[in-house]
PDB file of N, CA and C in Angstrom:
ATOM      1  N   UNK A   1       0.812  -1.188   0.000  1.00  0.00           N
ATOM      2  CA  UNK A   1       0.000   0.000   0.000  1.00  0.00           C
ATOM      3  C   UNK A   1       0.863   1.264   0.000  1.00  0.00           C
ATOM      4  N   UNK A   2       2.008   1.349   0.607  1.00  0.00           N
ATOM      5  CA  UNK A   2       2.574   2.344   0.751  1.00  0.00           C
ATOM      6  C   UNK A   2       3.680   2.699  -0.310  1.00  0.00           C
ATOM      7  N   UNK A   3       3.784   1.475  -1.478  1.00  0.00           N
ATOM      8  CA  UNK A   3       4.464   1.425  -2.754  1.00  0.00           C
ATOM      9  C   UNK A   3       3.228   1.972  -3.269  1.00  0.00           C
ATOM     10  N   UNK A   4       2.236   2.196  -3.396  1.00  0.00           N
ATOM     11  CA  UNK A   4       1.628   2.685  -4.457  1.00  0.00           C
ATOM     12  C   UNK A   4       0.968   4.006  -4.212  1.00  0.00           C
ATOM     13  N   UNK A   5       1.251   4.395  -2.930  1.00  0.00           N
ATOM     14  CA  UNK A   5       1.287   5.851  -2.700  1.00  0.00           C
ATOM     15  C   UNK A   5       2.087   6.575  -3.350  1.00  0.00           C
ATOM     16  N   UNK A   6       3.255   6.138  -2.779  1.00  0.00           N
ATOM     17  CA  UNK A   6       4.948   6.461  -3.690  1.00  0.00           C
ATOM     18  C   UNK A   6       4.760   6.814  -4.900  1.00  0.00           C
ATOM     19  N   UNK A   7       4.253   5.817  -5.733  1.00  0.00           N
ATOM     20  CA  UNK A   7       4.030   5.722  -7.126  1.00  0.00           C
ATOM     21  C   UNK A   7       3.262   7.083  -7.464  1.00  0.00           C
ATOM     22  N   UNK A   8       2.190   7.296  -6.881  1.00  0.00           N
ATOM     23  CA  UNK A   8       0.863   8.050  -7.084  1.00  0.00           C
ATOM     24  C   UNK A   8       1.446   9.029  -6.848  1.00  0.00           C
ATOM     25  N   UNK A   9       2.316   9.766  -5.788  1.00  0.00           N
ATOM     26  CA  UNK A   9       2.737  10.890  -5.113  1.00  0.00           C
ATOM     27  C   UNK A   9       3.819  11.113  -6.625  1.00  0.00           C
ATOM     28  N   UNK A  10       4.980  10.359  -6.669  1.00  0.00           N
ATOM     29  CA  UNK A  10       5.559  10.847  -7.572  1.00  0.00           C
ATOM     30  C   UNK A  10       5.033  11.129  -9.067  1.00  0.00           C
ATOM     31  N   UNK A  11       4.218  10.255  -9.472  1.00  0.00           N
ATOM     32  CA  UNK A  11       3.210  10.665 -10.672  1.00  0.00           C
ATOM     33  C   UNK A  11       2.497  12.204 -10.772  1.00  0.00           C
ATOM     34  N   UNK A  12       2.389  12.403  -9.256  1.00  0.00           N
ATOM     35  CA  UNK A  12       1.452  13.544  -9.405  1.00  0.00           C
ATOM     36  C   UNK A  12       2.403  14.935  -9.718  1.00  0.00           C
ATOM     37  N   UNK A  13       4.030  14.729  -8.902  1.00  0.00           N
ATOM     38  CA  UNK A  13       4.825  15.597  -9.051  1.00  0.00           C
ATOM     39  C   UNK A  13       4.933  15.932 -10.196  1.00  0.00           C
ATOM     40  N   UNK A  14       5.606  14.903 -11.373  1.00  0.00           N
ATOM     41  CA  UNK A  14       5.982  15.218 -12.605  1.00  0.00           C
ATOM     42  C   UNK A  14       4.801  15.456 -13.573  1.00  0.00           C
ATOM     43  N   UNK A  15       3.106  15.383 -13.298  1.00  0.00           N
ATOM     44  CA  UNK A  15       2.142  15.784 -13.684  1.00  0.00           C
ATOM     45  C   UNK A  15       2.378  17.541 -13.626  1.00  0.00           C
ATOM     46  N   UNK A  16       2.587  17.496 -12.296  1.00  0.00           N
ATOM     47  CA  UNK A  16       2.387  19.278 -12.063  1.00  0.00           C
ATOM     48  C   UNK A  16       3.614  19.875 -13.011  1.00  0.00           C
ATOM     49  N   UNK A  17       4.707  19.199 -13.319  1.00  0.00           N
ATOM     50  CA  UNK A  17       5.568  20.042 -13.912  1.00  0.00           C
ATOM     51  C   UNK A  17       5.609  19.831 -14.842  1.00  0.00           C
ATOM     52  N   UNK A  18       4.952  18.919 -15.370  1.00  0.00           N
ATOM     53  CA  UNK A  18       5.128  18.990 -17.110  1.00  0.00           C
ATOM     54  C   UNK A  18       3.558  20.126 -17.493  1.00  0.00           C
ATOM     55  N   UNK A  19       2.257  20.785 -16.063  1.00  0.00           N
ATOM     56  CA  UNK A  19       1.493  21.182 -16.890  1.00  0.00           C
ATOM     57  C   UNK A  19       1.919  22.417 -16.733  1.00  0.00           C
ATOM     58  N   UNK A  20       3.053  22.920 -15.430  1.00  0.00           N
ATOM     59  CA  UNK A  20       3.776  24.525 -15.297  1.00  0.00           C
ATOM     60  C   UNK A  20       4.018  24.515 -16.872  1.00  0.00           C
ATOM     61  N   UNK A  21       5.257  23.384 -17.532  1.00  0.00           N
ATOM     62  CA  UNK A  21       5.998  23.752 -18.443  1.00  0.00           C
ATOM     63  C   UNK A  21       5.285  23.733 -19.736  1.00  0.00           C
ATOM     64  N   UNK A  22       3.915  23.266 -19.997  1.00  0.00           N
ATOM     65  CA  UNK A  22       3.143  23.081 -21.048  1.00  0.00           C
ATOM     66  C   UNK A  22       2.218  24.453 -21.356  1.00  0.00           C
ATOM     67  N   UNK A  23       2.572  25.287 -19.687  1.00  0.00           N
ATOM     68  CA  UNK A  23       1.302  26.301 -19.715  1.00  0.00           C
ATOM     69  C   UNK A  23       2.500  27.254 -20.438  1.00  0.00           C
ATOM     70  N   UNK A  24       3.291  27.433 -19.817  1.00  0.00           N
ATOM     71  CA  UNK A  24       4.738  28.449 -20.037  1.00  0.00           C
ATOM     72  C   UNK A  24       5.062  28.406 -21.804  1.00  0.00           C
ATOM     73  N   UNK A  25       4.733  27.342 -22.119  1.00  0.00           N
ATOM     74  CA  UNK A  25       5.071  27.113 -23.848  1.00  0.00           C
ATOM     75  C   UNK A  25       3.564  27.391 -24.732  1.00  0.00           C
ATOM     76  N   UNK A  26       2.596  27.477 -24.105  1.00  0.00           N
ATOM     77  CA  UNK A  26       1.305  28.318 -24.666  1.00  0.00           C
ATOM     78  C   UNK A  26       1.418  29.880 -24.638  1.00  0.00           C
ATOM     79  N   UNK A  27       1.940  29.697 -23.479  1.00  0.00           N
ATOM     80  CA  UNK A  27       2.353  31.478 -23.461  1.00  0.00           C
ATOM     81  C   UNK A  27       3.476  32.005 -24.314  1.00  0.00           C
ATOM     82  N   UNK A  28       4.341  31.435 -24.563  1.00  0.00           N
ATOM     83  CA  UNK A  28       5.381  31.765 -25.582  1.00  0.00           C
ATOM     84  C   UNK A  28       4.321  31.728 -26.756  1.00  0.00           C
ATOM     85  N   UNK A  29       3.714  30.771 -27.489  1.00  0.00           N
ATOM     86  CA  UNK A  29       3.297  30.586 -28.732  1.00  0.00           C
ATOM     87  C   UNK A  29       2.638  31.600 -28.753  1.00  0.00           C
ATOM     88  N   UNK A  30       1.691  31.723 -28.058  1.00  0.00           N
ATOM     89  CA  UNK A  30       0.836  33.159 -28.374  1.00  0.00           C
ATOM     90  C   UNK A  30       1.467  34.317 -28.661  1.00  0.00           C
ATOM     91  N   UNK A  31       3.193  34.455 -28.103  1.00  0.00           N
ATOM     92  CA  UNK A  31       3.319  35.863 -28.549  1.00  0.00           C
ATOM     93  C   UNK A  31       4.659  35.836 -29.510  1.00  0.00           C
ATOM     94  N   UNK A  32       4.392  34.360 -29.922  1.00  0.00           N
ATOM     95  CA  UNK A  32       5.182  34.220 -31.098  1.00  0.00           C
ATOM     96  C   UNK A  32       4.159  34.814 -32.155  1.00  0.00           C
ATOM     97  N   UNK A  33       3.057  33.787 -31.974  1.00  0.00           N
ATOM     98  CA  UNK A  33       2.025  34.684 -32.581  1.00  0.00           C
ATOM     99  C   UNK A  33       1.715  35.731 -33.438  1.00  0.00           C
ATOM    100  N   UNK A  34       1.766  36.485 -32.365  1.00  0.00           N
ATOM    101  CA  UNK A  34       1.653  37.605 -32.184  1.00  0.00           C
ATOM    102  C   UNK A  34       2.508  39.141 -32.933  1.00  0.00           C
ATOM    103  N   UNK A  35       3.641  38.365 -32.265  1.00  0.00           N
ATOM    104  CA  UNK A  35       5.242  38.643 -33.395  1.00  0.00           C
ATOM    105  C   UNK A  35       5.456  38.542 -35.294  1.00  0.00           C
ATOM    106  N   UNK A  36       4.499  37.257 -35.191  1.00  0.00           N
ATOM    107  CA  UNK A  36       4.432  37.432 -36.396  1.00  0.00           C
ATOM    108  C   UNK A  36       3.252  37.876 -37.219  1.00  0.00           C
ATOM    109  N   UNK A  37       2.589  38.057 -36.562  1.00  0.00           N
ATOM    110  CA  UNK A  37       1.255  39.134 -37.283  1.00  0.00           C
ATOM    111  C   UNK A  37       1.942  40.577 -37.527  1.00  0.00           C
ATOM    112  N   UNK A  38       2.421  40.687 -36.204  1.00  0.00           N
ATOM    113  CA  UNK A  38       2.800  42.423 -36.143  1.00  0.00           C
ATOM    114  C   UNK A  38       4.000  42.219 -37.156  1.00  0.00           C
ATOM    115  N   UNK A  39       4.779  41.540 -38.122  1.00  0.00           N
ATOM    116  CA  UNK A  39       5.761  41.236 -39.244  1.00  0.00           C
ATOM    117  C   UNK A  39       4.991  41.406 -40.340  1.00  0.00           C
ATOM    118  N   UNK A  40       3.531  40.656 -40.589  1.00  0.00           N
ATOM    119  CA  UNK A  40       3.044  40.991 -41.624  1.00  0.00           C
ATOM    120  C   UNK A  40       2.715  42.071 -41.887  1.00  0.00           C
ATOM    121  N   UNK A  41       2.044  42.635 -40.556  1.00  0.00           N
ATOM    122  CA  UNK A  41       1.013  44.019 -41.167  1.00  0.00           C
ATOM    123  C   UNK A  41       2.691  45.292 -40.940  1.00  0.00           C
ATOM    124  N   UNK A  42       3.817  44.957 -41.071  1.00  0.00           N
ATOM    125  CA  UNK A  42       4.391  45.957 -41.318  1.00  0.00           C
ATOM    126  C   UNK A  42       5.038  45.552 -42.740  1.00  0.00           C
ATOM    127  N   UNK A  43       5.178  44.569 -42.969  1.00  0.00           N
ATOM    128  CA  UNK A  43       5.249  44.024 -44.221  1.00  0.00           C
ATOM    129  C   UNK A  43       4.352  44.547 -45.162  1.00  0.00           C
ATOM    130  N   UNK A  44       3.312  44.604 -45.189  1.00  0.00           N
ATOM    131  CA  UNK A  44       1.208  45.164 -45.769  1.00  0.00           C
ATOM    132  C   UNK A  44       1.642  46.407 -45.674  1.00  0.00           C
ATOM    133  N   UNK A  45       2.203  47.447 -45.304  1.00  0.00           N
ATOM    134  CA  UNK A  45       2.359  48.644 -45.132  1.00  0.00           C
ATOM    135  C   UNK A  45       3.579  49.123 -45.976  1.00  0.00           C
ATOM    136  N   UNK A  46       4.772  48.434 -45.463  1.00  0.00           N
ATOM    137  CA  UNK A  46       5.940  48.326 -46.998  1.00  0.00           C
ATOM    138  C   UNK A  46       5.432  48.420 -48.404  1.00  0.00           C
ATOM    139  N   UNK A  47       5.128  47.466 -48.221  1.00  0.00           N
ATOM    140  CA  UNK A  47       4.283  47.063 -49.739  1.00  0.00           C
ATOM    141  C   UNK A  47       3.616  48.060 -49.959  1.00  0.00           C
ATOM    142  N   UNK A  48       2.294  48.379 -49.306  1.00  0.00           N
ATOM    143  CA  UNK A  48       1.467  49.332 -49.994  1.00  0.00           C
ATOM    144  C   UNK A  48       2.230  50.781 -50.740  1.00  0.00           C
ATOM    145  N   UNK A  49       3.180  51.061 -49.436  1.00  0.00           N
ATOM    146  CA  UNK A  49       3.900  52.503 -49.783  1.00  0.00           C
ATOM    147  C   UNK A  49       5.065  52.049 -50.626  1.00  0.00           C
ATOM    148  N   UNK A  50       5.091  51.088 -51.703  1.00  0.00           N
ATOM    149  CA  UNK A  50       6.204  51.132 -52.462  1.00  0.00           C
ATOM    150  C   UNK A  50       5.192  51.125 -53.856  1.00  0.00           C
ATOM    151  N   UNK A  51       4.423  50.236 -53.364  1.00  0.00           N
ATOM    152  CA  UNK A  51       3.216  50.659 -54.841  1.00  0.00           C
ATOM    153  C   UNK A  51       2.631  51.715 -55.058  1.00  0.00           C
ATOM    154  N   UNK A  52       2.252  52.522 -53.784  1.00  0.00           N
ATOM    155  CA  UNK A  52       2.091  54.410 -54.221  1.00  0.00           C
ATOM    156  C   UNK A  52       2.822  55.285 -54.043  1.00  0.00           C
ATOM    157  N   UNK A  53       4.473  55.033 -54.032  1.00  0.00           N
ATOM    158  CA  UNK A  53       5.122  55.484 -54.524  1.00  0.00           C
ATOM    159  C   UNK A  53       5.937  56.293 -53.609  1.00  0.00           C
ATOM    160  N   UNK A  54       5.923  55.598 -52.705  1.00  0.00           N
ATOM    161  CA  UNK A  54       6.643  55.575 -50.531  1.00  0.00           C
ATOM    162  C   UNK A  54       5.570  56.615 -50.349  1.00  0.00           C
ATOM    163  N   UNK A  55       4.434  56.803 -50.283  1.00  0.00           N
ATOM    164  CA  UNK A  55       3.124  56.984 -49.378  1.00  0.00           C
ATOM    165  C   UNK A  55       3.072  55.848 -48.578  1.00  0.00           C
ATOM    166  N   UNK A  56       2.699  56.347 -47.243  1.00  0.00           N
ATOM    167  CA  UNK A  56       2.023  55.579 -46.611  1.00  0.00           C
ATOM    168  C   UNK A  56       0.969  55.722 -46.533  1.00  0.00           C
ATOM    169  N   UNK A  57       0.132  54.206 -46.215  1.00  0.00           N
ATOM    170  CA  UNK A  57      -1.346  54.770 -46.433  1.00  0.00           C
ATOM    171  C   UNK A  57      -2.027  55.030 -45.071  1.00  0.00           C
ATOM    172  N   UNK A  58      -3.409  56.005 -45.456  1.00  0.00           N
ATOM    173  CA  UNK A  58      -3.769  56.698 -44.115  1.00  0.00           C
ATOM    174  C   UNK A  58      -4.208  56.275 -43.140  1.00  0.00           C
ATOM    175  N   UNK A  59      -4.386  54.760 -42.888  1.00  0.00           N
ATOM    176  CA  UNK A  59      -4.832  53.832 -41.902  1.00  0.00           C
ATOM    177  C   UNK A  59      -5.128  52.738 -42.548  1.00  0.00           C
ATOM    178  N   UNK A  60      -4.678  51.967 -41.240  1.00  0.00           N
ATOM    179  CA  UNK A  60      -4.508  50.386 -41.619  1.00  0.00           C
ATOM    180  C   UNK A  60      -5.632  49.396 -42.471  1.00  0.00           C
ATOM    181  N   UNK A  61      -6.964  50.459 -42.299  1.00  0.00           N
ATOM    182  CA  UNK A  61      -7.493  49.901 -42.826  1.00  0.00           C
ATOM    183  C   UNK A  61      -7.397  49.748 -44.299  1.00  0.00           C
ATOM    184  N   UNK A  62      -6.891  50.548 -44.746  1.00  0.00           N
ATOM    185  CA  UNK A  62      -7.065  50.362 -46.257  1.00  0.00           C
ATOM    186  C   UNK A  62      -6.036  49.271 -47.336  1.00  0.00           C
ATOM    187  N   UNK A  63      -5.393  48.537 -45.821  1.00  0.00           N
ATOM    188  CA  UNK A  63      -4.428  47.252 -46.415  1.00  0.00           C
ATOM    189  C   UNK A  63      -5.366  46.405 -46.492  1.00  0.00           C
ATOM    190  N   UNK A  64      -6.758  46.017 -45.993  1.00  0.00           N
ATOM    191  CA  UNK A  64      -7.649  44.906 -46.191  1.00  0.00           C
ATOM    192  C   UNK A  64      -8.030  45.379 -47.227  1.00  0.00           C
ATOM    193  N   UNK A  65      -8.734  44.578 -48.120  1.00  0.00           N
ATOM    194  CA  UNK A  65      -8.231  43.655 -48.504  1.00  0.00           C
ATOM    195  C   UNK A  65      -6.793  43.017 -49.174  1.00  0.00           C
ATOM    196  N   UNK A  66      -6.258  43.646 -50.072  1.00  0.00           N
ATOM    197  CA  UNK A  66      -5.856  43.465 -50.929  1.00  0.00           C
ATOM    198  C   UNK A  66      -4.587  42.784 -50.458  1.00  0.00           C
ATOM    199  N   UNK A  67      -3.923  43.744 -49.644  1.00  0.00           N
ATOM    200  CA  UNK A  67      -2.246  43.126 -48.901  1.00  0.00           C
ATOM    201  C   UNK A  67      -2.504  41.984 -47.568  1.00  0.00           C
ATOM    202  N   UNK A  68      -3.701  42.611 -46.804  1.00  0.00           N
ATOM    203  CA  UNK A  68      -4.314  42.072 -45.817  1.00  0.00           C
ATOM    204  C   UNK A  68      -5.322  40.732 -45.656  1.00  0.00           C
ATOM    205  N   UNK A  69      -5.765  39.711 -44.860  1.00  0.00           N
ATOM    206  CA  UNK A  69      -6.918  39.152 -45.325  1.00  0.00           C
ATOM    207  C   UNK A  69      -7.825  39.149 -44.212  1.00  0.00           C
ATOM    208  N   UNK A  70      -7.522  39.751 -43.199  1.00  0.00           N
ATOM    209  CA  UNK A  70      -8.572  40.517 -42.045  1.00  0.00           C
ATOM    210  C   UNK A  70      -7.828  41.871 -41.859  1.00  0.00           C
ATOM    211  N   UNK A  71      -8.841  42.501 -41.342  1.00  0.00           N
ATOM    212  CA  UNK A  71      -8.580  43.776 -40.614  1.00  0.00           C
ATOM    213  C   UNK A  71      -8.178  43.968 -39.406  1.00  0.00           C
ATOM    214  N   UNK A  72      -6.799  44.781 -39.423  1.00  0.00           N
ATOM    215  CA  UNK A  72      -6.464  45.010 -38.378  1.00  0.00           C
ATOM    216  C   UNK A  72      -7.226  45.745 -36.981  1.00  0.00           C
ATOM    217  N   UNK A  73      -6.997  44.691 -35.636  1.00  0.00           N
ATOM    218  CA  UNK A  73      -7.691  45.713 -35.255  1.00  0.00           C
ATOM    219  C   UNK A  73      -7.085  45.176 -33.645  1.00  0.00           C
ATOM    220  N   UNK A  74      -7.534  45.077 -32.245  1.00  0.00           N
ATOM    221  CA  UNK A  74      -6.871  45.038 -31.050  1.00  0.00           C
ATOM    222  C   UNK A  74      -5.798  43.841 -31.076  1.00  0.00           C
ATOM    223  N   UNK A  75      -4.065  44.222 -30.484  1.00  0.00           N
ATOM    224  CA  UNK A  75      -4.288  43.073 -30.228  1.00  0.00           C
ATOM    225  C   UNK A  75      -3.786  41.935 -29.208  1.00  0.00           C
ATOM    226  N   UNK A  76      -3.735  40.853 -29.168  1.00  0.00           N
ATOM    227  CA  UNK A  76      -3.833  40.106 -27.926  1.00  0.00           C
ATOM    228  C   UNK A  76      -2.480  39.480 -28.003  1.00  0.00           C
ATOM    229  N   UNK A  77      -2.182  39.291 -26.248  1.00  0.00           N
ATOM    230  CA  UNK A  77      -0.396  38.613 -26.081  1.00  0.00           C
ATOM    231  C   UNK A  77      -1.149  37.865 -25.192  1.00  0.00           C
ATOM    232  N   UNK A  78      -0.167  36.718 -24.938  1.00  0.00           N
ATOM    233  CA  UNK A  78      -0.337  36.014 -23.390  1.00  0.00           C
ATOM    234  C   UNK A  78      -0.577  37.093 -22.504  1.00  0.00           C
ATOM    235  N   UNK A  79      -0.077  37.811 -22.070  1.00  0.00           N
ATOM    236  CA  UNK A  79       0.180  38.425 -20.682  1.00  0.00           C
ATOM    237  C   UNK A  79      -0.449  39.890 -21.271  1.00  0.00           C
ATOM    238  N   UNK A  80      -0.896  40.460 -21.930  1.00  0.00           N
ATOM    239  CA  UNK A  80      -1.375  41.338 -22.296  1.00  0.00           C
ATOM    240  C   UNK A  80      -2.470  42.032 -23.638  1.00  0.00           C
ATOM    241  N   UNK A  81      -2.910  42.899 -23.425  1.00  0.00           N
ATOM    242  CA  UNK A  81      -3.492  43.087 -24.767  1.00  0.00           C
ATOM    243  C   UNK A  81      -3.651  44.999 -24.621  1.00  0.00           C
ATOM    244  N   UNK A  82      -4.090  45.404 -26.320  1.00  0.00           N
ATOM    245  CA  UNK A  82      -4.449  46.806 -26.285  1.00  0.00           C
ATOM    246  C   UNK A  82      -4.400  47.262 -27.400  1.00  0.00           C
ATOM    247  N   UNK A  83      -4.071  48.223 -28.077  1.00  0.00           N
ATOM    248  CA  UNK A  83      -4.350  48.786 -29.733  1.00  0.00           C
ATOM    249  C   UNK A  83      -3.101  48.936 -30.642  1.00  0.00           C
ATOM    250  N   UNK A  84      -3.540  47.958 -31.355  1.00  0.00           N
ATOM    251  CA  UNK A  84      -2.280  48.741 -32.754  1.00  0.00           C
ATOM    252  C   UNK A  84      -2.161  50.165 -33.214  1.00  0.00           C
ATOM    253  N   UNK A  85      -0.929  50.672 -32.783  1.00  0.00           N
ATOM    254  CA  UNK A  85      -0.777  51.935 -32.670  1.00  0.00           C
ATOM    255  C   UNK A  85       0.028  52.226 -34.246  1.00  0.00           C
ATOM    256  N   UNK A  86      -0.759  53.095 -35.132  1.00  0.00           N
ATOM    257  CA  UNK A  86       0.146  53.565 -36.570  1.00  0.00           C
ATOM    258  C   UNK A  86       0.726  54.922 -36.741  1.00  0.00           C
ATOM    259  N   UNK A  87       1.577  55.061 -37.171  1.00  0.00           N
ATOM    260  CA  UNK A  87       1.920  56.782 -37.791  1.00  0.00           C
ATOM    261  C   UNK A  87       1.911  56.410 -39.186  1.00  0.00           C
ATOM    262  N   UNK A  88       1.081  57.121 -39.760  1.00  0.00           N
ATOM    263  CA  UNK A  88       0.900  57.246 -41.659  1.00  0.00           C
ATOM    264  C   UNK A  88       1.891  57.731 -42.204  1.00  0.00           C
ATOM    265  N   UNK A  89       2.947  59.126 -41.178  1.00  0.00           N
ATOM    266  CA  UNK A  89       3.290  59.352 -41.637  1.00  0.00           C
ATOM    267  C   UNK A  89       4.896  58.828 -41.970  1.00  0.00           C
ATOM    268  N   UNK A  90       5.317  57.883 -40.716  1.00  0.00           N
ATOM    269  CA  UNK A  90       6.546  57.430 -40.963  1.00  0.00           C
ATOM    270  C   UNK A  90       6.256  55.928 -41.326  1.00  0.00           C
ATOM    271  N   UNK A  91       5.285  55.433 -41.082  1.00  0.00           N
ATOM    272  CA  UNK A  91       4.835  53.606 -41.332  1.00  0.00           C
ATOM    273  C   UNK A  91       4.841  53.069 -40.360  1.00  0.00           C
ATOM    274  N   UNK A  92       5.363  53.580 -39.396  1.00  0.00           N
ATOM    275  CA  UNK A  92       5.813  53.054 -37.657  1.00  0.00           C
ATOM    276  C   UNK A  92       4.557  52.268 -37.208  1.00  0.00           C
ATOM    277  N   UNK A  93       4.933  51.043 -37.110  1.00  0.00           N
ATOM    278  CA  UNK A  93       3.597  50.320 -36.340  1.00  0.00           C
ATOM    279  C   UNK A  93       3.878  49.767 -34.974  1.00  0.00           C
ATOM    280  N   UNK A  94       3.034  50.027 -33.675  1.00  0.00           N
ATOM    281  CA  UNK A  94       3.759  49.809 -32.141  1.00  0.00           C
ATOM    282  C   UNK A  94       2.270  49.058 -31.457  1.00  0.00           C
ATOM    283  N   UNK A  95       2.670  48.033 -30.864  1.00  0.00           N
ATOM    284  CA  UNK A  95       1.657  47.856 -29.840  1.00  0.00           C
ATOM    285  C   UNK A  95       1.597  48.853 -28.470  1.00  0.00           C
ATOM    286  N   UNK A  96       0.145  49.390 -28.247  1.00  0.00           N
ATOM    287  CA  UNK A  96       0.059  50.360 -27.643  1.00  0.00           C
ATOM    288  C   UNK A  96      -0.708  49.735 -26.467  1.00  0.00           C
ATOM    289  N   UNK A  97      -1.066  50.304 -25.182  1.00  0.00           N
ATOM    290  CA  UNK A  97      -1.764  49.653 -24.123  1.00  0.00           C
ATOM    291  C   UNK A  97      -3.179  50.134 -24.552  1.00  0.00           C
ATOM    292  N   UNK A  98      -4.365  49.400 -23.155  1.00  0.00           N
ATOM    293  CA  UNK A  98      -5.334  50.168 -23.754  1.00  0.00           C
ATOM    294  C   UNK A  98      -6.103  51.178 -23.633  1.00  0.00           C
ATOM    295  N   UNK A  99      -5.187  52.243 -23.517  1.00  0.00           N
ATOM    296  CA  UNK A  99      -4.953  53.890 -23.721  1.00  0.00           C
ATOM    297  C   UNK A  99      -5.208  54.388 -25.227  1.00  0.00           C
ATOM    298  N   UNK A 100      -4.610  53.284 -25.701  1.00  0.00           N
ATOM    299  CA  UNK A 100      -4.281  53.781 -26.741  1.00  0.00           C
ATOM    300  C   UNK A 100      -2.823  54.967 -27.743  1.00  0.00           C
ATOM    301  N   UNK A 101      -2.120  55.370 -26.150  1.00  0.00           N
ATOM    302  CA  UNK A 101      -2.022  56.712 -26.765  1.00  0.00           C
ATOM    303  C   UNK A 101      -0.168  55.725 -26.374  1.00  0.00           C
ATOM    304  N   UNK A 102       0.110  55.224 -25.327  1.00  0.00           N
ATOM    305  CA  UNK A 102       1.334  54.981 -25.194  1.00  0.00           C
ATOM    306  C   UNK A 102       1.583  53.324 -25.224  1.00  0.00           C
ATOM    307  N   UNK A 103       2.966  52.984 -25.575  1.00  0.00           N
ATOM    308  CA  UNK A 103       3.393  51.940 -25.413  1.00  0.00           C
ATOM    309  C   UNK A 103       2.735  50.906 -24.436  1.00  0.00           C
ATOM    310  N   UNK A 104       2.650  49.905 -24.676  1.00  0.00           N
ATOM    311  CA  UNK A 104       2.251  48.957 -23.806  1.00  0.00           C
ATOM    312  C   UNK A 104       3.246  48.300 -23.136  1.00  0.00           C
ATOM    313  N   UNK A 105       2.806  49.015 -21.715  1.00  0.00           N
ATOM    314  CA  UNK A 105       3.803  48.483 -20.471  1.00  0.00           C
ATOM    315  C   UNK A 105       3.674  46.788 -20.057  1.00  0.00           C
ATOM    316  N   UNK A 106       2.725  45.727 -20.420  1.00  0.00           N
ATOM    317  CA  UNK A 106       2.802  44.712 -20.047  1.00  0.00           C
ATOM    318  C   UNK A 106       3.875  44.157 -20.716  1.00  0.00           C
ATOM    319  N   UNK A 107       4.142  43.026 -19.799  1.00  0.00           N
ATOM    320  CA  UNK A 107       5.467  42.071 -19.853  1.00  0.00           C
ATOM    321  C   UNK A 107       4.878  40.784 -20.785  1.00  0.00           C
ATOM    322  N   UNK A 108       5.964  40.511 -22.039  1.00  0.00           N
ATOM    323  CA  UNK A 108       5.773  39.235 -22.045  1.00  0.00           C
ATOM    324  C   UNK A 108       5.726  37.845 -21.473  1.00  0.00           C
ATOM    325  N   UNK A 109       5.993  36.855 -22.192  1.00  0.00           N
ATOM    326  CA  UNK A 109       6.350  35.517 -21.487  1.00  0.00           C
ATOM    327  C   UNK A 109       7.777  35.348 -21.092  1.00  0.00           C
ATOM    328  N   UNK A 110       8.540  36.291 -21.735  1.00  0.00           N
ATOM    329  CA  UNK A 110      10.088  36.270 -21.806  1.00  0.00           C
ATOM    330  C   UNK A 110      10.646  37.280 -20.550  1.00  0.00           C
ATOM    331  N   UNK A 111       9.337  38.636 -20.477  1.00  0.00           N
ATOM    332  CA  UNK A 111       9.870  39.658 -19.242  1.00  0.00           C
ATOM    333  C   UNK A 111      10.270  41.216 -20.468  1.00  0.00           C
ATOM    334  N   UNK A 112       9.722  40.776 -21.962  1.00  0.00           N
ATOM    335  CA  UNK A 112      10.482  41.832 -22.874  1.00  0.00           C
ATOM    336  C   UNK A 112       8.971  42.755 -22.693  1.00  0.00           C
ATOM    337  N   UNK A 113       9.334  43.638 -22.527  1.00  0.00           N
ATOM    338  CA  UNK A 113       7.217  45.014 -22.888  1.00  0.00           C
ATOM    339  C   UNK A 113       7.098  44.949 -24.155  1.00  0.00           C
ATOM    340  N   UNK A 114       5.407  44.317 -24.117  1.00  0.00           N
ATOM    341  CA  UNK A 114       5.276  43.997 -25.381  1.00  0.00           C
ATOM    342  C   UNK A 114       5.103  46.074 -26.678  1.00  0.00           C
ATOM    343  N   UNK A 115       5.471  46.671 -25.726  1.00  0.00           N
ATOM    344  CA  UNK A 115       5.417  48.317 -26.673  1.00  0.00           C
ATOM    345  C   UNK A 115       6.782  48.234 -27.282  1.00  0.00           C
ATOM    346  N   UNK A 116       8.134  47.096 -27.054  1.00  0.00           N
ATOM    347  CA  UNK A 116       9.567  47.042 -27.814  1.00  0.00           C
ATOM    348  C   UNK A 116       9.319  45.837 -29.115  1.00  0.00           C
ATOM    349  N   UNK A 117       8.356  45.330 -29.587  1.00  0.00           N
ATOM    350  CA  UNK A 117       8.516  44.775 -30.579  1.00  0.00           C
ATOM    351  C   UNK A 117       8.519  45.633 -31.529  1.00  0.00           C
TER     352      UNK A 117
END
């Protein structure tokens, strides 16, 4: 009886740490994610302003359809969320908190603020 406590007790240990380390690697993916959305839609914005001729265009919306295949619009990290922040006039695209107006102070999965991607 007391061998199969053992058993059970240690089963349960390496349960709990493989679901810490399974939760910790959802949280990375999401703001891998994430990383790479915010690659495209500055990519969608390149593009557009090389086809009108380094204009940028006047909001993001007007990359859907064509460069885009949804519309940009809030967006979400593991550990945070808030507004895609644009300047038209330099192309600059920043995740912003949800202020709107400044960088987003939340921390990733890594400890990096997601307002330095």
């Amino acid at each position: 009886m007391i061998e199969l406590m053992v058993v059970v007790s240690i089963l349960g240990i390496l349960l709990s740490i493989a679901s810490r380390r399974n939760a910790l690697v959802l949280e990375r993916s999401r703001d891998a994610a994430l990383m790479i959305d915010l690659a495209h839609l500055r990519n969608a914005v390149h593009q557009a302003a090389l086809e009108s001729g380094g204009v940028f265009p006047a909001t993001l919306e007007e990359l859907f359809p064509r460069f885009l295949s949804r519309k940009p619009g809030a967006w979400q990290g593991a550990r945070g969320s808030g507004v895609i922040g644009y300047d038209p006039i330099t192309g600059k695209i920043e995740l912003r908190g949800p202020d709107g107006i400044t960088p987003s102070p939340f921390l990733d999965s890594k400890g990096r603020p997601y307002g330095e991607y």
